[in-house]
PDB file of N, CA and C in Angstrom:
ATOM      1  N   UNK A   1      -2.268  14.566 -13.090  1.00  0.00           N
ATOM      2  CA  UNK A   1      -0.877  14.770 -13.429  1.00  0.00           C
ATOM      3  C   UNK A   1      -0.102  15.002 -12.127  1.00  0.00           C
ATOM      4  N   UNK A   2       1.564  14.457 -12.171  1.00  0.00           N
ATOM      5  CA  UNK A   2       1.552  14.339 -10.777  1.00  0.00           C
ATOM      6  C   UNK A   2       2.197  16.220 -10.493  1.00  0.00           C
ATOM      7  N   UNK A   3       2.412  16.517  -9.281  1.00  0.00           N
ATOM      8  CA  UNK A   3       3.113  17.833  -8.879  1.00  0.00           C
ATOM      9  C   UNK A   3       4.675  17.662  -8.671  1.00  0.00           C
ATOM     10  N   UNK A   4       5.644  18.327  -8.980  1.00  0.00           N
ATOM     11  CA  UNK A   4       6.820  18.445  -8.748  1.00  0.00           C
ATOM     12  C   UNK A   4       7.276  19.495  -8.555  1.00  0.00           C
ATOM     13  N   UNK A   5       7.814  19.751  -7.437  1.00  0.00           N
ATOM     14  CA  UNK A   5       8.472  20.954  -6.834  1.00  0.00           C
ATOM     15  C   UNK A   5       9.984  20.579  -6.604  1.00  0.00           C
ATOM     16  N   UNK A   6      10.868  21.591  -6.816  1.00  0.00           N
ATOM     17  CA  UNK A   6      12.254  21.842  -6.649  1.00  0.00           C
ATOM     18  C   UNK A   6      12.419  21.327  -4.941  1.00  0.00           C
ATOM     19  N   UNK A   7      13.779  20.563  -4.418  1.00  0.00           N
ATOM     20  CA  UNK A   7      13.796  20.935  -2.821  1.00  0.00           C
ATOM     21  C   UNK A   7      13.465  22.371  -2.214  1.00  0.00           C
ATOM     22  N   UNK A   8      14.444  23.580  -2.959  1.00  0.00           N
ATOM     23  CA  UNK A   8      14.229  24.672  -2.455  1.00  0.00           C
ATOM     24  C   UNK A   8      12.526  25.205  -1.948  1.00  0.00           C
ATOM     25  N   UNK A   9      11.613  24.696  -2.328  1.00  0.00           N
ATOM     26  CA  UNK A   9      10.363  24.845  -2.147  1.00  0.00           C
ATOM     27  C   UNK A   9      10.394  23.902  -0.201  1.00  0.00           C
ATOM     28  N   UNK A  10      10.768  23.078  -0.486  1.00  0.00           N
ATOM     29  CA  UNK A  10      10.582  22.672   1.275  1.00  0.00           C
ATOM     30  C   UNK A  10      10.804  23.463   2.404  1.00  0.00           C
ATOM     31  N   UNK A  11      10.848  24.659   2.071  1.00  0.00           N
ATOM     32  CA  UNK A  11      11.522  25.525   2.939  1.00  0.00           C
ATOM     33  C   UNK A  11      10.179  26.119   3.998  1.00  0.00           C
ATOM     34  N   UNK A  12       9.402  26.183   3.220  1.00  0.00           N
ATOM     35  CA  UNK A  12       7.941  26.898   3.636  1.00  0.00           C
ATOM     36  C   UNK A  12       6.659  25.384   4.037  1.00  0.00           C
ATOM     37  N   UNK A  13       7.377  25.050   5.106  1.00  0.00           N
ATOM     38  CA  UNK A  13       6.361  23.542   5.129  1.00  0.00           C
ATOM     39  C   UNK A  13       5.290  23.837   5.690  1.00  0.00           C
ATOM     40  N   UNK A  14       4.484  25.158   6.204  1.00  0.00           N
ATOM     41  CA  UNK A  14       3.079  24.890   5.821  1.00  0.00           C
ATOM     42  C   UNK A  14       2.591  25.061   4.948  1.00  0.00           C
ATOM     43  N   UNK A  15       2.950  25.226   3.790  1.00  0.00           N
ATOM     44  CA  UNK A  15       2.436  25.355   2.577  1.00  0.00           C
ATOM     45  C   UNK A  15       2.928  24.240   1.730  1.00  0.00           C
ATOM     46  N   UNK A  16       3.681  23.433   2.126  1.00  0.00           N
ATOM     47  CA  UNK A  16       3.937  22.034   1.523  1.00  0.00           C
ATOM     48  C   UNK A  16       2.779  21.123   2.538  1.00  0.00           C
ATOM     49  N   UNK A  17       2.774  21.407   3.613  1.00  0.00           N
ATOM     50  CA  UNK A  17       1.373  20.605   4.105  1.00  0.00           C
ATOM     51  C   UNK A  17       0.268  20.260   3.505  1.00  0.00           C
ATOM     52  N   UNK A  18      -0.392  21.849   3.547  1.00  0.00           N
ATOM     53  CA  UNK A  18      -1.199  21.996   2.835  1.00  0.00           C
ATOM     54  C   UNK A  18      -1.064  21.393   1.264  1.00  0.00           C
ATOM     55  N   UNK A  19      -0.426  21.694   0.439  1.00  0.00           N
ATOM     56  CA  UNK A  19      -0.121  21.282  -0.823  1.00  0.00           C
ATOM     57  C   UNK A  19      -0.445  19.631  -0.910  1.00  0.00           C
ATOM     58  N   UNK A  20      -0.232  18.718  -0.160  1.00  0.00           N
ATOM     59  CA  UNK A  20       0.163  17.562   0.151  1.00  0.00           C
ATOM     60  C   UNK A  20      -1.264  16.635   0.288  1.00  0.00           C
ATOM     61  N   UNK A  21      -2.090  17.419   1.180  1.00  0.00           N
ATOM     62  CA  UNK A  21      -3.378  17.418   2.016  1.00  0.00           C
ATOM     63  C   UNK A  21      -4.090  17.343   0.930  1.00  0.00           C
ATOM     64  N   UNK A  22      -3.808  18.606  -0.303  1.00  0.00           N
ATOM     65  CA  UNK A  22      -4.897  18.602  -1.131  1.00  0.00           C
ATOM     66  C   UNK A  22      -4.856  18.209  -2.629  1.00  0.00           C
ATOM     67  N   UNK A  23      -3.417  17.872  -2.828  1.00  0.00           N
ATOM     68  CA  UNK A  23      -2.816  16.780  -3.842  1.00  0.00           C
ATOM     69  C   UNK A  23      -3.817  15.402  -3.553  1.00  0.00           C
ATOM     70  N   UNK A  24      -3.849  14.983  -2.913  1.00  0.00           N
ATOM     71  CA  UNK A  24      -4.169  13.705  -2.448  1.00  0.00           C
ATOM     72  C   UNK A  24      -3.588  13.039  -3.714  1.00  0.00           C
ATOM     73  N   UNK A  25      -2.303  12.840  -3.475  1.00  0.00           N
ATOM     74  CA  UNK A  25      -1.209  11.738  -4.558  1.00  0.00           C
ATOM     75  C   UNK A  25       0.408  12.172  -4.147  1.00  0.00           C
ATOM     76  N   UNK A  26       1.054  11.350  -4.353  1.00  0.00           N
ATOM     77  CA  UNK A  26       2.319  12.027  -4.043  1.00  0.00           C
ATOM     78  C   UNK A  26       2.684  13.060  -4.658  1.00  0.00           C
ATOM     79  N   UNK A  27       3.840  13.850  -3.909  1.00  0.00           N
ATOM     80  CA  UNK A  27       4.475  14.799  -4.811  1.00  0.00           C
ATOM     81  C   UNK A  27       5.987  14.813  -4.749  1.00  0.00           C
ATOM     82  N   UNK A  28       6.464  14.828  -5.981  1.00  0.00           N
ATOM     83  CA  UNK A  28       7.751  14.272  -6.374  1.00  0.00           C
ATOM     84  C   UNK A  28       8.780  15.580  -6.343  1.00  0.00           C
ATOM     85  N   UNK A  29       9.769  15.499  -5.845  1.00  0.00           N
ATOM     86  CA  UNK A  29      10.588  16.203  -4.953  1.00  0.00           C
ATOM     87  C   UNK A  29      11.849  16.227  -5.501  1.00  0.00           C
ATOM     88  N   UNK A  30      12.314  17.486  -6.575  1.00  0.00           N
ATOM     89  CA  UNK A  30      13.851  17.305  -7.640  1.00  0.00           C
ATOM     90  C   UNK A  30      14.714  17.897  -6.644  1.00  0.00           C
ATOM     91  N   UNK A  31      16.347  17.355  -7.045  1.00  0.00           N
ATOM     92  CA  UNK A  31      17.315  18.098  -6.599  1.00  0.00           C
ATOM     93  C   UNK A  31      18.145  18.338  -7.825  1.00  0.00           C
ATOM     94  N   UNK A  32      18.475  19.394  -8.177  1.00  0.00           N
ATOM     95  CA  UNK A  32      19.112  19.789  -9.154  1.00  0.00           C
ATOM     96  C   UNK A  32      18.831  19.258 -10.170  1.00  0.00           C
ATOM     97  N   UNK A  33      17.403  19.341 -10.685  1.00  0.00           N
ATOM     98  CA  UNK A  33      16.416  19.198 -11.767  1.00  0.00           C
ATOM     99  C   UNK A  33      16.205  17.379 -11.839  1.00  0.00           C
ATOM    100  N   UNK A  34      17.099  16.543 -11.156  1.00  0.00           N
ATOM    101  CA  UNK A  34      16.759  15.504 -10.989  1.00  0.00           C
ATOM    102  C   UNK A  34      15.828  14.876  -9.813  1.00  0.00           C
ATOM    103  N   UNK A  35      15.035  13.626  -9.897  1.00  0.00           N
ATOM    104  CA  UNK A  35      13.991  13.060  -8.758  1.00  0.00           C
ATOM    105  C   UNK A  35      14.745  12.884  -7.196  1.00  0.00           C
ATOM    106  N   UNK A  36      14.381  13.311  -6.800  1.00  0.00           N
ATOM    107  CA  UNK A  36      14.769  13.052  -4.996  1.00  0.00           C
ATOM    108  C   UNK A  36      14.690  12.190  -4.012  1.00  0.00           C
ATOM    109  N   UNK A  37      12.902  12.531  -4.288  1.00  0.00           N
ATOM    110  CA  UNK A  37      12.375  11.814  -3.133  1.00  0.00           C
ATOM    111  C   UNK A  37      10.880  12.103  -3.107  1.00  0.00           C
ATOM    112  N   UNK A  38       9.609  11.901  -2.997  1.00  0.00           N
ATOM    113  CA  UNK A  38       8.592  11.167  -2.890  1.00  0.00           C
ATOM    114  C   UNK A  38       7.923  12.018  -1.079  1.00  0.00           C
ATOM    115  N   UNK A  39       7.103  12.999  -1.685  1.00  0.00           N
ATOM    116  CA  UNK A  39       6.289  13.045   0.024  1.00  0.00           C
ATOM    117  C   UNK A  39       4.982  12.896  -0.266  1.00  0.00           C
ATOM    118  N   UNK A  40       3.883  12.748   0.868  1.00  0.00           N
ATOM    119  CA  UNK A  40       2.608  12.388   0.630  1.00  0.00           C
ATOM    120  C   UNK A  40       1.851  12.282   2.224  1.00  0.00           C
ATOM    121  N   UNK A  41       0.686  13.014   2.475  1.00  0.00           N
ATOM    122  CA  UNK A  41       0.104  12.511   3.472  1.00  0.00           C
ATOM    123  C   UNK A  41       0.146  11.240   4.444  1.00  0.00           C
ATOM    124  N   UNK A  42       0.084  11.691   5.964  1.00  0.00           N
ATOM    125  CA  UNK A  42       0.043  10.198   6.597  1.00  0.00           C
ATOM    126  C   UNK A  42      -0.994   9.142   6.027  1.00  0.00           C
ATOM    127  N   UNK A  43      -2.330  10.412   5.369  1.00  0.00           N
ATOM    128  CA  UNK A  43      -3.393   9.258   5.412  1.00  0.00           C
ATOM    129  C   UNK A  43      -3.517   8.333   3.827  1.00  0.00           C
ATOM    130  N   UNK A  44      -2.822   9.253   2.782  1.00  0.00           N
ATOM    131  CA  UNK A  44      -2.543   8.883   1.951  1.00  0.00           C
ATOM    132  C   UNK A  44      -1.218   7.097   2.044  1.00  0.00           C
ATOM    133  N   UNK A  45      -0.422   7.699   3.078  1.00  0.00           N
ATOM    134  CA  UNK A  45       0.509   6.814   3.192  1.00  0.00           C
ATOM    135  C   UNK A  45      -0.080   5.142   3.550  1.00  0.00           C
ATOM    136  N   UNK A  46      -0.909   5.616   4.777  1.00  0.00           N
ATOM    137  CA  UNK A  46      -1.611   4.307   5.225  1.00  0.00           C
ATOM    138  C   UNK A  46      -2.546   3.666   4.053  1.00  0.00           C
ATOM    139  N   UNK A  47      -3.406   4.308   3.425  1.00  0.00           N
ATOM    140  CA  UNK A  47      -4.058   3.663   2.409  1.00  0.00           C
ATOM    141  C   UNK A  47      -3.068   2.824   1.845  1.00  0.00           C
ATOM    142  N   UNK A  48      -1.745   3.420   0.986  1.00  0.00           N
ATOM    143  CA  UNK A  48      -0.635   2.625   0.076  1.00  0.00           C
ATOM    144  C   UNK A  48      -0.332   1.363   0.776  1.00  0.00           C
ATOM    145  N   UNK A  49      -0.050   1.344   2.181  1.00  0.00           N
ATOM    146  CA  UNK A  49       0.480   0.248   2.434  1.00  0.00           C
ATOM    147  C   UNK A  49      -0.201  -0.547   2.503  1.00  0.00           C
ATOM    148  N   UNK A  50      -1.719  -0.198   2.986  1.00  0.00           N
ATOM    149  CA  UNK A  50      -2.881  -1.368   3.397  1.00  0.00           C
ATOM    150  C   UNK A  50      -3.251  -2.492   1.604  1.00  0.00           C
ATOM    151  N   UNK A  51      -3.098  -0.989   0.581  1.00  0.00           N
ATOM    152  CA  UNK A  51      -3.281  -1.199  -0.841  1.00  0.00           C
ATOM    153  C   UNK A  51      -1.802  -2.675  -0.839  1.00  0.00           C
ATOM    154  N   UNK A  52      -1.130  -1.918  -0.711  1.00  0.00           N
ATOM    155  CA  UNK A  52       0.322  -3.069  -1.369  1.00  0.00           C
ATOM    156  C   UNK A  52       0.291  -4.652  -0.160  1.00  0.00           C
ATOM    157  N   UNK A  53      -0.218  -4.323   0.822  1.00  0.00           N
ATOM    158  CA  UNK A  53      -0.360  -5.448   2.014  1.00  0.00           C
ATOM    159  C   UNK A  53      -1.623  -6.561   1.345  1.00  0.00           C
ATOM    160  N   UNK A  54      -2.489  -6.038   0.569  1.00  0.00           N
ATOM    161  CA  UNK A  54      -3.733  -7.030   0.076  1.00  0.00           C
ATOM    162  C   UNK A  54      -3.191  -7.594  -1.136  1.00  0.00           C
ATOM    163  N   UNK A  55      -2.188  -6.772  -1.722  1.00  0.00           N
ATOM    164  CA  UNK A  55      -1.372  -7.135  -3.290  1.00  0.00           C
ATOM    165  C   UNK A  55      -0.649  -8.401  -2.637  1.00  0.00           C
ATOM    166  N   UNK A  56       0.111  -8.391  -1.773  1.00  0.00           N
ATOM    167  CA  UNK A  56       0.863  -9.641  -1.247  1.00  0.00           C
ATOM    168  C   UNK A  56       0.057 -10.345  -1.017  1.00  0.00           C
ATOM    169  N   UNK A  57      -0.711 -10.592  -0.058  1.00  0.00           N
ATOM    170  CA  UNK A  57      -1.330 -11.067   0.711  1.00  0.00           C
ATOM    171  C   UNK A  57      -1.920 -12.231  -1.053  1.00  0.00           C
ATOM    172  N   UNK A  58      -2.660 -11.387  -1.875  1.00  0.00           N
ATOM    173  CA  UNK A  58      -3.477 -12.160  -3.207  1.00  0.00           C
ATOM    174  C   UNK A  58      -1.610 -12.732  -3.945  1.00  0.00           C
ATOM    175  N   UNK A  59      -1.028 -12.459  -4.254  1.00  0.00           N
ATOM    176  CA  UNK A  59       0.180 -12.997  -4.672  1.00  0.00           C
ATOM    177  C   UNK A  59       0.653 -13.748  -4.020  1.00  0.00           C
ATOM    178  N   UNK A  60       0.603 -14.031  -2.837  1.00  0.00           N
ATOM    179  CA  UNK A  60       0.776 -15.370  -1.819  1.00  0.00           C
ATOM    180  C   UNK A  60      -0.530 -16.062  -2.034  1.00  0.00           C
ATOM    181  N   UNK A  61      -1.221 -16.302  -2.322  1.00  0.00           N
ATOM    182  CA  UNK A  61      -2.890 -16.814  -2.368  1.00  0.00           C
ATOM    183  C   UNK A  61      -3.005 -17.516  -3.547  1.00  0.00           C
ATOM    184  N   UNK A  62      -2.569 -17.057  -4.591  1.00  0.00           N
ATOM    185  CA  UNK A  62      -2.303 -17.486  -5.956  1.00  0.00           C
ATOM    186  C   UNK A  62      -0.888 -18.257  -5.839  1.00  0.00           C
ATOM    187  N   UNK A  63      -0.055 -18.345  -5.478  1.00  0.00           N
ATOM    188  CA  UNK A  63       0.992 -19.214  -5.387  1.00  0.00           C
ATOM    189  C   UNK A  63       0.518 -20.432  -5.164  1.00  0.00           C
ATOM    190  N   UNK A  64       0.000 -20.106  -3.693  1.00  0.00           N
ATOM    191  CA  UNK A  64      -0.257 -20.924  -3.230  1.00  0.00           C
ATOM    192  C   UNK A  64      -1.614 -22.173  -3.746  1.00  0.00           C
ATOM    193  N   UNK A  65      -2.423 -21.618  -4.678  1.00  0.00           N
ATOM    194  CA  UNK A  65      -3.146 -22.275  -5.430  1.00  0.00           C
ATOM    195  C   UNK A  65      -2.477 -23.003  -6.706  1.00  0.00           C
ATOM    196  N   UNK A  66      -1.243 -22.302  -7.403  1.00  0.00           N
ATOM    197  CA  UNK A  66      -0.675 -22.577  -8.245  1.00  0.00           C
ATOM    198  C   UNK A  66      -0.082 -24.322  -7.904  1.00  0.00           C
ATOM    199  N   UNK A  67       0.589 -24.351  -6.252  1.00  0.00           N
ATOM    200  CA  UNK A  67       1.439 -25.424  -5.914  1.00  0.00           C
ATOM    201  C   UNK A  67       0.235 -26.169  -5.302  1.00  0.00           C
ATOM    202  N   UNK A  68      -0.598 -25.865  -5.584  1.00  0.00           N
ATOM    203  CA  UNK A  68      -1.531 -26.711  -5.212  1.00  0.00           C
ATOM    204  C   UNK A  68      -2.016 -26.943  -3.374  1.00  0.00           C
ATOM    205  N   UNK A  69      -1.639 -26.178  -2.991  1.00  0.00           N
ATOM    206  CA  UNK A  69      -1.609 -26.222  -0.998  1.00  0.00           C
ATOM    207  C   UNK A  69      -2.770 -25.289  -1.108  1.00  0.00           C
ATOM    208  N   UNK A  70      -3.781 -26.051  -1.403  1.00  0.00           N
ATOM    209  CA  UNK A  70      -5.169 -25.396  -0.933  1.00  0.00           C
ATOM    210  C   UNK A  70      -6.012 -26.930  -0.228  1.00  0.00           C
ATOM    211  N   UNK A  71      -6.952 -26.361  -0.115  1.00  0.00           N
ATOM    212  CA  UNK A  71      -8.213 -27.254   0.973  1.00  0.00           C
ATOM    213  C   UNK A  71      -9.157 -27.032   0.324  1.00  0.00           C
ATOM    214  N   UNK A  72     -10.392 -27.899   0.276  1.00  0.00           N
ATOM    215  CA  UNK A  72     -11.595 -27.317   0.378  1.00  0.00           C
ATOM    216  C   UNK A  72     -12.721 -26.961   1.646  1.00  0.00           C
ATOM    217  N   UNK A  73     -13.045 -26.127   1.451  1.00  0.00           N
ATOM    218  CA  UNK A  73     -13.635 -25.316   2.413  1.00  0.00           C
ATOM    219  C   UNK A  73     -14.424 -26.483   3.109  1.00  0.00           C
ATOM    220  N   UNK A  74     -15.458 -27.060   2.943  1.00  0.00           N
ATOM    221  CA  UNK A  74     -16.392 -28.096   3.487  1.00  0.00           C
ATOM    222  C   UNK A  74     -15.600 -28.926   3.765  1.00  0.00           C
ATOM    223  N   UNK A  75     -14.401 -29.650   3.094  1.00  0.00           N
ATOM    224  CA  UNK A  75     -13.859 -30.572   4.181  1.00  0.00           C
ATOM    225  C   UNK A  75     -13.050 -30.510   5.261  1.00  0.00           C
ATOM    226  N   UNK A  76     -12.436 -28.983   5.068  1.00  0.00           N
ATOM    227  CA  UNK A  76     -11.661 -28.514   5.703  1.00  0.00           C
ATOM    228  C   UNK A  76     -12.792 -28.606   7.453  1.00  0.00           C
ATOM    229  N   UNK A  77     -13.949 -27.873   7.073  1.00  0.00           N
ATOM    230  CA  UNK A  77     -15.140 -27.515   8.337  1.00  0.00           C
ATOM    231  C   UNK A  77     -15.683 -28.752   9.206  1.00  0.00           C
ATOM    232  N   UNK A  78     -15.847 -29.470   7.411  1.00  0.00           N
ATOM    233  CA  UNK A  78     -16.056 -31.151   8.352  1.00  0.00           C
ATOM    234  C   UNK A  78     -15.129 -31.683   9.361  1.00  0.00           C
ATOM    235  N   UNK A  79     -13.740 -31.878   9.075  1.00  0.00           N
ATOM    236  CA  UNK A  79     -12.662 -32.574   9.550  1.00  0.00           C
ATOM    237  C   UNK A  79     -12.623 -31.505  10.974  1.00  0.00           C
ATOM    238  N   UNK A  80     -12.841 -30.430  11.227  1.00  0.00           N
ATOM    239  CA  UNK A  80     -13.085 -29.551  12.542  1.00  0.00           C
ATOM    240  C   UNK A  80     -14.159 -30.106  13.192  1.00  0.00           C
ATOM    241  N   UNK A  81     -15.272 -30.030  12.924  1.00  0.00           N
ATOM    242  CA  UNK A  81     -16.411 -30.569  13.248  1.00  0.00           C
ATOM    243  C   UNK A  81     -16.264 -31.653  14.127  1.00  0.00           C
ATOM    244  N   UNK A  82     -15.612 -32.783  13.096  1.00  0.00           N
ATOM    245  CA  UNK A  82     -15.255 -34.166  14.118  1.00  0.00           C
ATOM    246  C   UNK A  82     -13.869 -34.112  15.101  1.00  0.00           C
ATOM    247  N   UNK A  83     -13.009 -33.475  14.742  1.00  0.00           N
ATOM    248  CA  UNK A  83     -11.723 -33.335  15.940  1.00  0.00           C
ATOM    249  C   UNK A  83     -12.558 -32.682  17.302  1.00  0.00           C
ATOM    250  N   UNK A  84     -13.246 -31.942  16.564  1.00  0.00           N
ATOM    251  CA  UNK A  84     -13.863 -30.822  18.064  1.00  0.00           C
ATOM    252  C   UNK A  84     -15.356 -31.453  18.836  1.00  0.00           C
ATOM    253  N   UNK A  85     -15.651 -32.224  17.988  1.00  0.00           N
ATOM    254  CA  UNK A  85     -17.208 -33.154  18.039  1.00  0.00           C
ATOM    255  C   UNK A  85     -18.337 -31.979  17.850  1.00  0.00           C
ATOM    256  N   UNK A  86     -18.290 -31.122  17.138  1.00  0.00           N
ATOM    257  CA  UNK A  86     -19.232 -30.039  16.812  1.00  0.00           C
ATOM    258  C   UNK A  86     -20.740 -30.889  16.299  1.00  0.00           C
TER     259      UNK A  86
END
């Protein structure tokens, strides 16, 4: 379940550190009982992006199979083979 703390709680940031460290998930951040803003570990952070960078990366991959701009692997290696005389 996620954690939500008031802003007024940011006041004491080693104990939002800590909090953060051992959440391991974001924690969602109200201002006047409404959503704010979103904090979370550096290391947590890097995982997300590496996570959402492989999501593109397969959603470009699948497009790209969809329009048909793929190769096959062996002829692709062959046609190297002979440009390079391997």
């Amino acid at each position: 379940m996620p954690q939500i703390i008031p802003i007024k709680d940011l006041k004491n940031t080693a104990e939002i550190s800590e909090m953060v460290h051992a959440a391991k998930e974001p924690i969602y951040v109200t201002k006047n009982g409404y959503g704010d803003m979103v904090i979370m570990s550096m290391e947590l952070y890097e995982t997300t992006m590496k996570r959402l960078d492989i999501y593109r990366d397969l959603e470009l991959s699948e497009k790209d199979i969809e329009s048909g701009r793929i190769n096959d692997a062996r002829q692709s290696l062959g046609k190297l083979k002979e440009k390079y005389e391997l």
